[in-house]
PDB file of N, CA and C in Angstrom:
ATOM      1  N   UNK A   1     -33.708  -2.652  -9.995  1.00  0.00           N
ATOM      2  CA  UNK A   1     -34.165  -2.336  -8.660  1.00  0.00           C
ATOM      3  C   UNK A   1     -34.158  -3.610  -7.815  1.00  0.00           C
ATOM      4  N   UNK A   2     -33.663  -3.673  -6.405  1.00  0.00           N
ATOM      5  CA  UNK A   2     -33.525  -4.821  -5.762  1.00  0.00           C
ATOM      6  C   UNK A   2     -35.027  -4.448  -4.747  1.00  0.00           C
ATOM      7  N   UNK A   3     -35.377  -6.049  -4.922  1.00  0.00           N
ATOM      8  CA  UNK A   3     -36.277  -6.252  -4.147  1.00  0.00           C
ATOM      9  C   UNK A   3     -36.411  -5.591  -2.626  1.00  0.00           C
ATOM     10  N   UNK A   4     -34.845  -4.762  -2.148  1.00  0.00           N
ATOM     11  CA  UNK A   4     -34.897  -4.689  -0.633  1.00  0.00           C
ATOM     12  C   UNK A   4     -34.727  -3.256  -0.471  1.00  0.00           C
ATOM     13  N   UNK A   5     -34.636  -2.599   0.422  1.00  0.00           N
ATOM     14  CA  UNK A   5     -34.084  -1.038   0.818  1.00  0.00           C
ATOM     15  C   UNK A   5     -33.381  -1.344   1.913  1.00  0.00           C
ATOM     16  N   UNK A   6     -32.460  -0.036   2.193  1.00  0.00           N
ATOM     17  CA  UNK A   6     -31.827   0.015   2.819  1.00  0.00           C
ATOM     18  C   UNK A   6     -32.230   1.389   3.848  1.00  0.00           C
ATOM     19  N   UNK A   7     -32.253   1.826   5.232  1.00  0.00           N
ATOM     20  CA  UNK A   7     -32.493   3.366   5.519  1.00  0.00           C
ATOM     21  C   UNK A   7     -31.483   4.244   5.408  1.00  0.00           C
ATOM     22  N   UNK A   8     -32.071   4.901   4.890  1.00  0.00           N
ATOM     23  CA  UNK A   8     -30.935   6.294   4.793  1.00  0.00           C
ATOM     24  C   UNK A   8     -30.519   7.290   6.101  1.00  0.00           C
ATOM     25  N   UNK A   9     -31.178   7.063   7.052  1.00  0.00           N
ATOM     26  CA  UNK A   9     -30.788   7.808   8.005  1.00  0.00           C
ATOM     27  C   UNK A   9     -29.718   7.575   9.296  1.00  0.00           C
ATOM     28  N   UNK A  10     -29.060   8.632   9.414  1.00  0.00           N
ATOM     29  CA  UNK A  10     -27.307   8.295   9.788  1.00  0.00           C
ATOM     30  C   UNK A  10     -27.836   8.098  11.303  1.00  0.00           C
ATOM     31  N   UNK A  11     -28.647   8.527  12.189  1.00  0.00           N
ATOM     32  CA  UNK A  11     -28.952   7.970  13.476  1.00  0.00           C
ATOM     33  C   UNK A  11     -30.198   6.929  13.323  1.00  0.00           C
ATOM     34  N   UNK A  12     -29.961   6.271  12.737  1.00  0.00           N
ATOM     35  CA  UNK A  12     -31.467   4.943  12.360  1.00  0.00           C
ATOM     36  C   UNK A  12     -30.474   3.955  13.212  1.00  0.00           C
ATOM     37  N   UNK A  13     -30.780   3.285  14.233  1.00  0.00           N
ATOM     38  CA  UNK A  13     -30.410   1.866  14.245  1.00  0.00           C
ATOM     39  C   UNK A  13     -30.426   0.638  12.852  1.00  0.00           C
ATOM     40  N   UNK A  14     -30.796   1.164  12.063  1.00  0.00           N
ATOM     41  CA  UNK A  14     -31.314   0.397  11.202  1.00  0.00           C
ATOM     42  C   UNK A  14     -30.747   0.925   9.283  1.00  0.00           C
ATOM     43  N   UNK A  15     -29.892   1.998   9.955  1.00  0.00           N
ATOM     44  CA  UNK A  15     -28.995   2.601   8.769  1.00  0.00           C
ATOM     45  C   UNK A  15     -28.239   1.840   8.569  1.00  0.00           C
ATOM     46  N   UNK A  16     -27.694   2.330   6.983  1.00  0.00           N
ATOM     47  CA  UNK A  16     -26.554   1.304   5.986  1.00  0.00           C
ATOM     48  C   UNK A  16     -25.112   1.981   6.576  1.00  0.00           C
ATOM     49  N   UNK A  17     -25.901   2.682   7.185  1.00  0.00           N
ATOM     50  CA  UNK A  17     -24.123   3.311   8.012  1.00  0.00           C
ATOM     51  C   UNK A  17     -24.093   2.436   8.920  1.00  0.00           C
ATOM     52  N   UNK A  18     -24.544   1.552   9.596  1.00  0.00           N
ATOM     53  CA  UNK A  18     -23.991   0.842  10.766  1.00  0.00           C
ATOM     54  C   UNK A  18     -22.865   0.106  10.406  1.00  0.00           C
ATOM     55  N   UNK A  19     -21.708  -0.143  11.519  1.00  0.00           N
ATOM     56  CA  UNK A  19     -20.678  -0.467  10.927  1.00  0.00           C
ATOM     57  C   UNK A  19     -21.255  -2.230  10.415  1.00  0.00           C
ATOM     58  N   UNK A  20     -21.822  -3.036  11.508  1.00  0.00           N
ATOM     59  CA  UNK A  20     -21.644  -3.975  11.421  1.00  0.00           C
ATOM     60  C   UNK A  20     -22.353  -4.682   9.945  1.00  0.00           C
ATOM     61  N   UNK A  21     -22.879  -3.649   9.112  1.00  0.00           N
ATOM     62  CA  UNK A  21     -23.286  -4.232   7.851  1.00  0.00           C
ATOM     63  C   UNK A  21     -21.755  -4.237   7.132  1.00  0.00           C
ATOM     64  N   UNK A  22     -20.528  -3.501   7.737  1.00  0.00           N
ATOM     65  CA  UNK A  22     -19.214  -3.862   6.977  1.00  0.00           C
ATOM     66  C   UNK A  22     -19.058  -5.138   7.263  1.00  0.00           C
ATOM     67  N   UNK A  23     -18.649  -5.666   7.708  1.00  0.00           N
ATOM     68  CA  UNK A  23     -18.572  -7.215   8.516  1.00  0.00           C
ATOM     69  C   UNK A  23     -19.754  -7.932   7.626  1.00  0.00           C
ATOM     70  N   UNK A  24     -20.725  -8.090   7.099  1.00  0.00           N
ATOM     71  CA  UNK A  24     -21.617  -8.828   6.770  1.00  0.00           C
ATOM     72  C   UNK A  24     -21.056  -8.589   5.015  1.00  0.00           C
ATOM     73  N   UNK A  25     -20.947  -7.517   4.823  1.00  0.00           N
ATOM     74  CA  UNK A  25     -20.653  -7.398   3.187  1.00  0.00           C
ATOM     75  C   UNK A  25     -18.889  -7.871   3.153  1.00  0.00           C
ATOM     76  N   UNK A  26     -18.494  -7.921   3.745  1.00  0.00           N
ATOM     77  CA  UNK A  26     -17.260  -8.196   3.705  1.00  0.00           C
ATOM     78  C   UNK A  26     -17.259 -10.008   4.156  1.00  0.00           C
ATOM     79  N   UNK A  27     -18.125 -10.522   4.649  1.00  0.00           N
ATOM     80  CA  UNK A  27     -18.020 -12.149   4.264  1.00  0.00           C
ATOM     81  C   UNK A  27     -19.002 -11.915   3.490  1.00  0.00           C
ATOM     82  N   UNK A  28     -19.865 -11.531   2.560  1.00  0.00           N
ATOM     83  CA  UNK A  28     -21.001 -11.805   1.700  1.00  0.00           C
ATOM     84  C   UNK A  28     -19.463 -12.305   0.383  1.00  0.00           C
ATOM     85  N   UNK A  29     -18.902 -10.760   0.093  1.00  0.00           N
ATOM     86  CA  UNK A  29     -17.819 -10.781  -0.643  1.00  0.00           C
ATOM     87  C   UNK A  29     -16.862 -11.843  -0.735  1.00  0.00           C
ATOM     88  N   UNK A  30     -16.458 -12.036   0.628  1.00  0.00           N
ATOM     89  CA  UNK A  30     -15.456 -13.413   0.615  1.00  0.00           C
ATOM     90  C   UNK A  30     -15.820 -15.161  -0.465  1.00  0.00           C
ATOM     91  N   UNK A  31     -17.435 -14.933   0.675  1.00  0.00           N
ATOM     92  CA  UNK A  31     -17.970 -15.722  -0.189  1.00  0.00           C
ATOM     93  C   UNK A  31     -18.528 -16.017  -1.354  1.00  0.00           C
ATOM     94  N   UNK A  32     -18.381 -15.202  -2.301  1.00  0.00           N
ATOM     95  CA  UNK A  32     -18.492 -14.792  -3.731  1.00  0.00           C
ATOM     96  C   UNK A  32     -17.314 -14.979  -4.580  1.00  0.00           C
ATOM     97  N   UNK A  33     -16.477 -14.849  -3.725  1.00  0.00           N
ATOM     98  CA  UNK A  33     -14.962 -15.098  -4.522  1.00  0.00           C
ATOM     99  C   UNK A  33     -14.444 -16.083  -4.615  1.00  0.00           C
ATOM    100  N   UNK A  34     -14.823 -17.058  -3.428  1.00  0.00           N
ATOM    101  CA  UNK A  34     -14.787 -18.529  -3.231  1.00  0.00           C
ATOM    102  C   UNK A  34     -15.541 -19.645  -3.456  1.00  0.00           C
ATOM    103  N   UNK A  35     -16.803 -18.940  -4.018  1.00  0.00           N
ATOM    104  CA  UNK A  35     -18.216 -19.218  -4.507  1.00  0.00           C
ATOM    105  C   UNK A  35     -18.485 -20.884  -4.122  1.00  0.00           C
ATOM    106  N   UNK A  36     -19.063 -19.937  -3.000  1.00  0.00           N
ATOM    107  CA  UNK A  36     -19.763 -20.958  -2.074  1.00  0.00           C
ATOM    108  C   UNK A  36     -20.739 -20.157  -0.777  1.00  0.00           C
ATOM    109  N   UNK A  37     -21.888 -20.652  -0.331  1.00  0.00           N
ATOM    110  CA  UNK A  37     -22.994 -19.749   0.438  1.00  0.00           C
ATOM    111  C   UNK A  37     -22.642 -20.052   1.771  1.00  0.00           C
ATOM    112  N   UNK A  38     -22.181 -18.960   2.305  1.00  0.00           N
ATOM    113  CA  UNK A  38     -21.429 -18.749   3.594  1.00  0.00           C
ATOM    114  C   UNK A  38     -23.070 -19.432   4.246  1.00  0.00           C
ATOM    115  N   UNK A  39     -22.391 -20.131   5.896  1.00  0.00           N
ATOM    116  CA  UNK A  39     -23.102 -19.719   6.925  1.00  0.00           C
ATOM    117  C   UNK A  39     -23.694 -18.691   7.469  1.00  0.00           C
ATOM    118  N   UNK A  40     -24.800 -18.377   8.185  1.00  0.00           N
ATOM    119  CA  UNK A  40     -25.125 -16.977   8.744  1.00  0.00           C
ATOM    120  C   UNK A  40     -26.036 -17.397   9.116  1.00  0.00           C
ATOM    121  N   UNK A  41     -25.333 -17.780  10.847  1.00  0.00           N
ATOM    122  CA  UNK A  41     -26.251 -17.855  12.103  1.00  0.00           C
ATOM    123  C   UNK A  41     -27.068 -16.890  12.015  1.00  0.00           C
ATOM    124  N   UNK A  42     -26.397 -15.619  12.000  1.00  0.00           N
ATOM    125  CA  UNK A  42     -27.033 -14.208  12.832  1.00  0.00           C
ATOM    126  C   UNK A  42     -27.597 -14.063  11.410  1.00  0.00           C
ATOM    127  N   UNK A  43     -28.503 -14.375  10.839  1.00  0.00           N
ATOM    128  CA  UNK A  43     -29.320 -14.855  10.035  1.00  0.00           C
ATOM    129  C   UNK A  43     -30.448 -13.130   9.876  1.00  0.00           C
ATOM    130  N   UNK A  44     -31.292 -13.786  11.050  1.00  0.00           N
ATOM    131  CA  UNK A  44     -31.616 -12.672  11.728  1.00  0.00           C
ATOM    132  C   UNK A  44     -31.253 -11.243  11.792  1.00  0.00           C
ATOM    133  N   UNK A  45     -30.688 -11.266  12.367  1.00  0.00           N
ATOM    134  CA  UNK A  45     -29.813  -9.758  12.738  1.00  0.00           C
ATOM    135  C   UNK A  45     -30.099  -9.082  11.715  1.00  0.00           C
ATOM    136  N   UNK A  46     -29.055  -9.815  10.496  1.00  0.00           N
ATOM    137  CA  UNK A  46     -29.091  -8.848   8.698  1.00  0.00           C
ATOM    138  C   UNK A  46     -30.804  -8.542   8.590  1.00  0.00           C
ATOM    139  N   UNK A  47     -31.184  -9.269   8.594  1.00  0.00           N
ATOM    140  CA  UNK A  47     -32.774  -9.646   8.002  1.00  0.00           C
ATOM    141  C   UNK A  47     -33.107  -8.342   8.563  1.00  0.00           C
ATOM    142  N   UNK A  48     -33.043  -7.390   9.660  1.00  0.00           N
ATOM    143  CA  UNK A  48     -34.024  -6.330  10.195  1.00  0.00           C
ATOM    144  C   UNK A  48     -33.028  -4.807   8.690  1.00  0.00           C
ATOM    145  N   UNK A  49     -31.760  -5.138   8.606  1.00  0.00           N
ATOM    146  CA  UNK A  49     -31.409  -4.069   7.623  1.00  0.00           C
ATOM    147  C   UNK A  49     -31.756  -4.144   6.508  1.00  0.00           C
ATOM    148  N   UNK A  50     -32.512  -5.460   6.002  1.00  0.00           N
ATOM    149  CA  UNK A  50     -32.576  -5.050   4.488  1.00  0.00           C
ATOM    150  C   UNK A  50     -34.165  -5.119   4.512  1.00  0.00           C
ATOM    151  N   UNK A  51     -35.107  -3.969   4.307  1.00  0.00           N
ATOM    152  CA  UNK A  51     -36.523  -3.835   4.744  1.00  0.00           C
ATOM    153  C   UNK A  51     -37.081  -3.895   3.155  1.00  0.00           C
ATOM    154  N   UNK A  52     -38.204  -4.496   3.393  1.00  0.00           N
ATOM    155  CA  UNK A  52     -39.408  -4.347   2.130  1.00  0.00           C
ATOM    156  C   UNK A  52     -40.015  -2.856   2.226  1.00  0.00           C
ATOM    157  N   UNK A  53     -40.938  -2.605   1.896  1.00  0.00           N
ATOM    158  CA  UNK A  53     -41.428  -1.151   1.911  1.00  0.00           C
ATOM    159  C   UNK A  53     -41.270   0.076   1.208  1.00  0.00           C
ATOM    160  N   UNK A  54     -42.152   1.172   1.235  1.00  0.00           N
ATOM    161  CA  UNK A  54     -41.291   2.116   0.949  1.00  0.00           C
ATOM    162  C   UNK A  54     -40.251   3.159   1.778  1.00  0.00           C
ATOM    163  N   UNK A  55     -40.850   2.975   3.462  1.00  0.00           N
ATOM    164  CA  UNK A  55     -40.045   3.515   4.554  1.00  0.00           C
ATOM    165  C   UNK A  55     -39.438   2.097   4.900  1.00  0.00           C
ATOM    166  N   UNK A  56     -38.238   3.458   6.318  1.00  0.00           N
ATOM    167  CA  UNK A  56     -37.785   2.163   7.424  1.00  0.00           C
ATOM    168  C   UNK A  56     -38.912   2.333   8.317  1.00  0.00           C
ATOM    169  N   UNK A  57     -39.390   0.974   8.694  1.00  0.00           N
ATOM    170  CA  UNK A  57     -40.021   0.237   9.834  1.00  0.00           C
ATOM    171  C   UNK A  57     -39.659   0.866  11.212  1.00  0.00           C
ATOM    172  N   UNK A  58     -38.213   1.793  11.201  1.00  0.00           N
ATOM    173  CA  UNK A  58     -37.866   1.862  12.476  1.00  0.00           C
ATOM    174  C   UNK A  58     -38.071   3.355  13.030  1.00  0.00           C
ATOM    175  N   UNK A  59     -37.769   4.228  11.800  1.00  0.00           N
ATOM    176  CA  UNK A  59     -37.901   5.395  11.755  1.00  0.00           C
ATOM    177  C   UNK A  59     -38.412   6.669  11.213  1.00  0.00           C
ATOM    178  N   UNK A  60     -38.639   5.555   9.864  1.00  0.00           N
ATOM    179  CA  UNK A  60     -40.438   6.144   9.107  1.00  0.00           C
ATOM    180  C   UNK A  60     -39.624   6.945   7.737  1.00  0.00           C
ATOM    181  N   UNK A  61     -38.100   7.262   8.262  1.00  0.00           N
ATOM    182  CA  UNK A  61     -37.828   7.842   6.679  1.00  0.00           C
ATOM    183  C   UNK A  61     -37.378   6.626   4.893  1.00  0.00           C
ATOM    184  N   UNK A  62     -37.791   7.295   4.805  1.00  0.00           N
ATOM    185  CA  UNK A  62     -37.778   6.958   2.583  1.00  0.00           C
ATOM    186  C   UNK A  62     -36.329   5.880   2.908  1.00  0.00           C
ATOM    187  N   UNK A  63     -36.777   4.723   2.266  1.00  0.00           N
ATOM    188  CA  UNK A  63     -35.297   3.572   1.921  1.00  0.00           C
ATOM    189  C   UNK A  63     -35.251   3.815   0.410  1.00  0.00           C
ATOM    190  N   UNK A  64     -33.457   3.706   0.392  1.00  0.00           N
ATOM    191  CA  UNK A  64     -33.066   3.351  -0.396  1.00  0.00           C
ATOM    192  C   UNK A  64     -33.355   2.357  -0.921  1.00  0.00           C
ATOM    193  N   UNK A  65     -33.434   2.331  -2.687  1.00  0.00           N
ATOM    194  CA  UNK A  65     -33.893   0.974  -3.451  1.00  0.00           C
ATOM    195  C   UNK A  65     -33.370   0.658  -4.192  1.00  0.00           C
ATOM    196  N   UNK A  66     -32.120   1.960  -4.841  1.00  0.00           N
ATOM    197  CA  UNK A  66     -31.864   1.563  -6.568  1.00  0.00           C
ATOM    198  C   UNK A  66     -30.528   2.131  -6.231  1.00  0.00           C
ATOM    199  N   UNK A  67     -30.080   1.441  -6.993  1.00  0.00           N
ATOM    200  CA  UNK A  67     -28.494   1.579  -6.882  1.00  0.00           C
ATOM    201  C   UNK A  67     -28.406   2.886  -7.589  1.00  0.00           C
ATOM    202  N   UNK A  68     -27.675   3.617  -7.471  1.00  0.00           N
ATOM    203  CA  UNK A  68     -27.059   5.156  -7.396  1.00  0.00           C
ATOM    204  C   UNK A  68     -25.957   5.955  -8.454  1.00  0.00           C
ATOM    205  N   UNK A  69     -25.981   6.390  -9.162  1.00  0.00           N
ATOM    206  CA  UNK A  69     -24.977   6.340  -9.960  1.00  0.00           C
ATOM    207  C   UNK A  69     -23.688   7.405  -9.464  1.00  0.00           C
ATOM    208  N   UNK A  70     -22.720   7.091  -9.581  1.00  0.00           N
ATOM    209  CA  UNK A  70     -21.783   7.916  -8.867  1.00  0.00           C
ATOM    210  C   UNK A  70     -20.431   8.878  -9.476  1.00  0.00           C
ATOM    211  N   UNK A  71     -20.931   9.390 -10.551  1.00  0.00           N
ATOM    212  CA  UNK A  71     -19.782   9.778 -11.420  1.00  0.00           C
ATOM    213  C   UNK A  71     -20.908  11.527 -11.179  1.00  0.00           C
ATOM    214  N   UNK A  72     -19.774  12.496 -11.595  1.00  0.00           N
ATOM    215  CA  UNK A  72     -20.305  13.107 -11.386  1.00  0.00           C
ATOM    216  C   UNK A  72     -20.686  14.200 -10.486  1.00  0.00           C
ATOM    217  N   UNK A  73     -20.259  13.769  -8.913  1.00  0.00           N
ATOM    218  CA  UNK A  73     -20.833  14.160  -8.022  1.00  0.00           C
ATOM    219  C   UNK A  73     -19.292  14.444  -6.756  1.00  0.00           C
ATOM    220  N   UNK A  74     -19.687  14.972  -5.708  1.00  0.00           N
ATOM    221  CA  UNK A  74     -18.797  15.326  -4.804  1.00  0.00           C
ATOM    222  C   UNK A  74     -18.330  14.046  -4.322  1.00  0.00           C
ATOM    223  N   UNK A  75     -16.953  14.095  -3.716  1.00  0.00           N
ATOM    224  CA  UNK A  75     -16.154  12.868  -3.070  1.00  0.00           C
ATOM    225  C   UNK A  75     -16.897  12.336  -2.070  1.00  0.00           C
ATOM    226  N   UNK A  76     -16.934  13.461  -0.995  1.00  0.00           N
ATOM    227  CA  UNK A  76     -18.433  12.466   0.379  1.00  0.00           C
ATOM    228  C   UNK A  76     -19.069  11.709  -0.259  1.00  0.00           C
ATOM    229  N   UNK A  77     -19.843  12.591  -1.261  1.00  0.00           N
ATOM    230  CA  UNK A  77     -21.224  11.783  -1.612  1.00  0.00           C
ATOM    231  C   UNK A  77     -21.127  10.991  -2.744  1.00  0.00           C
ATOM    232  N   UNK A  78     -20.127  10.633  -2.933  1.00  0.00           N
ATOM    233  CA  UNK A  78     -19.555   9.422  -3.843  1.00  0.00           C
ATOM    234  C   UNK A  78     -19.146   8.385  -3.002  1.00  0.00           C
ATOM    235  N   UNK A  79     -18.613   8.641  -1.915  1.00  0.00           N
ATOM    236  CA  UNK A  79     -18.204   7.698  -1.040  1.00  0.00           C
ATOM    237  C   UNK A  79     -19.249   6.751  -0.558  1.00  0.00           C
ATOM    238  N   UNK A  80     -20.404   7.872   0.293  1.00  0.00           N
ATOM    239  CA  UNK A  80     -22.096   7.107   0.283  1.00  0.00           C
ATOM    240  C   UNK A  80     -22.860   6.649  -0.196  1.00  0.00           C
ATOM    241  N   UNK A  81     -22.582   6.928  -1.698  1.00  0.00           N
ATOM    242  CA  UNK A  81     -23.290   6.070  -2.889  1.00  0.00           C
ATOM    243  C   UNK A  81     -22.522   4.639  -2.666  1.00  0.00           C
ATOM    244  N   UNK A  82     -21.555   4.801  -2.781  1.00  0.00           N
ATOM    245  CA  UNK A  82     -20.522   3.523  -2.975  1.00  0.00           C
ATOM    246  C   UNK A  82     -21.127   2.253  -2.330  1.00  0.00           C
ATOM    247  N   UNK A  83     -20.933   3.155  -0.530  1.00  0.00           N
ATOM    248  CA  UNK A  83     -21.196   2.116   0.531  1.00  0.00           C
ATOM    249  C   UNK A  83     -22.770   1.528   0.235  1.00  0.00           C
ATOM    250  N   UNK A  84     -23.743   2.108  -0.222  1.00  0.00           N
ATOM    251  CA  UNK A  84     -25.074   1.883   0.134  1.00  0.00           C
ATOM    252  C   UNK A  84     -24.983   1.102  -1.464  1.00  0.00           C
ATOM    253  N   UNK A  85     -24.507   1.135  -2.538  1.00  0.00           N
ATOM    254  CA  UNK A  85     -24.579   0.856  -3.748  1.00  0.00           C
ATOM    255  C   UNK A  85     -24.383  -0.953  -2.883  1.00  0.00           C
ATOM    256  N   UNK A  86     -23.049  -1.070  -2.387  1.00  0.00           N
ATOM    257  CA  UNK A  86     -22.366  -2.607  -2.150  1.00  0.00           C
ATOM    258  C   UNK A  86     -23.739  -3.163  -1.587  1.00  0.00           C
ATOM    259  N   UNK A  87     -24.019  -2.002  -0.602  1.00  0.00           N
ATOM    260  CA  UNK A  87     -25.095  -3.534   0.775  1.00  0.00           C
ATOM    261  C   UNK A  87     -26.741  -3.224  -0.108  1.00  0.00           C
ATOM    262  N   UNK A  88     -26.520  -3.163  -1.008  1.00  0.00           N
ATOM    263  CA  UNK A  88     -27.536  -3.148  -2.500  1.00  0.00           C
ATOM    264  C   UNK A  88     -27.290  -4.327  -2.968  1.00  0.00           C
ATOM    265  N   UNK A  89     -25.834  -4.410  -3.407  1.00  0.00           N
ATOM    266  CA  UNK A  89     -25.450  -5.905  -4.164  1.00  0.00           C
ATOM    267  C   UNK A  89     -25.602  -6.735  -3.202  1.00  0.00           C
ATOM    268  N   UNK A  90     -25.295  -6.624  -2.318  1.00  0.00           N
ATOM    269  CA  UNK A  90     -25.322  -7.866  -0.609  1.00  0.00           C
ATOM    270  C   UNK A  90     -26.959  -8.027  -0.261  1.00  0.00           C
ATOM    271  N   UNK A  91     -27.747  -7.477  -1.058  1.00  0.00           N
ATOM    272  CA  UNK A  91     -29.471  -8.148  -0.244  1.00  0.00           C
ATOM    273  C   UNK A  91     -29.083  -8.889  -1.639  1.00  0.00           C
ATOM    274  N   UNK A  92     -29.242  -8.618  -2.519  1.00  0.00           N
ATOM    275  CA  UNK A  92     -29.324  -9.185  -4.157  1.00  0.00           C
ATOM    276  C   UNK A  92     -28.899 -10.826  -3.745  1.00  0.00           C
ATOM    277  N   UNK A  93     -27.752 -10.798  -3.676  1.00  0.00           N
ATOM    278  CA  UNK A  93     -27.000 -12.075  -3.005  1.00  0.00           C
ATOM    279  C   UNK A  93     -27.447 -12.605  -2.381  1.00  0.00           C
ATOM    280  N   UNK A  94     -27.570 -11.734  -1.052  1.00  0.00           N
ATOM    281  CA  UNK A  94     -28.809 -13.220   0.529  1.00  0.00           C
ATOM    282  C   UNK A  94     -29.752 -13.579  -0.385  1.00  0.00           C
ATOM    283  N   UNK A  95     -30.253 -12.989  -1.062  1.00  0.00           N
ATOM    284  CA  UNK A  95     -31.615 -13.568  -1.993  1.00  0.00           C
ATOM    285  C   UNK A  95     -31.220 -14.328  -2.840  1.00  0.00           C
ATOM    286  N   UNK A  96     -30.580 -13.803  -3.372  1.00  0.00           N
ATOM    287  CA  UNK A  96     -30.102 -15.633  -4.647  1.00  0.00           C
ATOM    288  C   UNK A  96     -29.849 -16.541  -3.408  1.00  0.00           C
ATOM    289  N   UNK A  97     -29.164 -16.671  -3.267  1.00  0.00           N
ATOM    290  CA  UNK A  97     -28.331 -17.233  -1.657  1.00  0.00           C
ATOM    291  C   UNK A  97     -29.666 -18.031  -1.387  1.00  0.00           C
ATOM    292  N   UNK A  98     -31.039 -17.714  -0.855  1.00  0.00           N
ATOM    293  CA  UNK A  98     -32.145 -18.000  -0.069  1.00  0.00           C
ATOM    294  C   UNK A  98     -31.943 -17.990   0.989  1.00  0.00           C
ATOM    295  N   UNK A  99     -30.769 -16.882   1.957  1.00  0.00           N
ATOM    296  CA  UNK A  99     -30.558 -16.318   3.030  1.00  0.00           C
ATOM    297  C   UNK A  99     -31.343 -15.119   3.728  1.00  0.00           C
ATOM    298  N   UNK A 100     -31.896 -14.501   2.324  1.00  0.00           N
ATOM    299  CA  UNK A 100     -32.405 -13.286   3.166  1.00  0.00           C
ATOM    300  C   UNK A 100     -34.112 -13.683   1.896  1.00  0.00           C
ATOM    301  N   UNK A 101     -35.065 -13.709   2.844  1.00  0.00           N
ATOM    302  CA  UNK A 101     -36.178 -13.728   2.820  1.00  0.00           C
ATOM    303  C   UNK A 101     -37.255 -13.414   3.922  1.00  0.00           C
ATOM    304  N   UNK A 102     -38.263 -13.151   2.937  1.00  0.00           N
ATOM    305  CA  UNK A 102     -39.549 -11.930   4.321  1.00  0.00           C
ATOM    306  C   UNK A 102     -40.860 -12.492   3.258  1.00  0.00           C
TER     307      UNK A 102
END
């Protein structure tokens, strides 16, 4: 279980559907492969998507906490496990990292 959640809800400002958490997991990734701890001005920004708690802060529904298992199940909802599984591994990281802290 990672220390962080993510919200599950598809109109949350603050959902793992926003695109721009692609862009953040996609240099988290870069920098994992090149292993070395990226910059990240917008430091911030990430910091409001990956919430402590058992809700989101923004919209009051249940966060995601535990990575998901995905065999099994319909293509959509294999697809959504997937995405929310990665920006699971991506708080894990800011935290080793000492990028993402609360």
């Amino acid at each position: 279980m990672v220390a962080y959640g993510i919200c599950q809800k598809a109109d949350c400002s603050r959902s793992y559907l926003n695109p721009d958490l692609d862009t953040l997991r996609r240099r988290v990734v870069a920098a994992q492969m090149m292993n070395f701890t990226p910059e990240m001005p917008d430091r911030e920004y990430f910091e409001d998507f990956f919430q402590r708690g058992p809700v989101c802060s923004t919209c009051g529904k249940p966060l995601y906490r535990v990575t998901l298992p995905t065999a099994g199940i319909d293509a959509e909802e294999c697809k959504r496990r997937v995405k929310l599984n990665e920006l699971l591994d991506v708080a894990g990281q800011l935290e080793a990292w000492g990028i993402l802290h609360r």
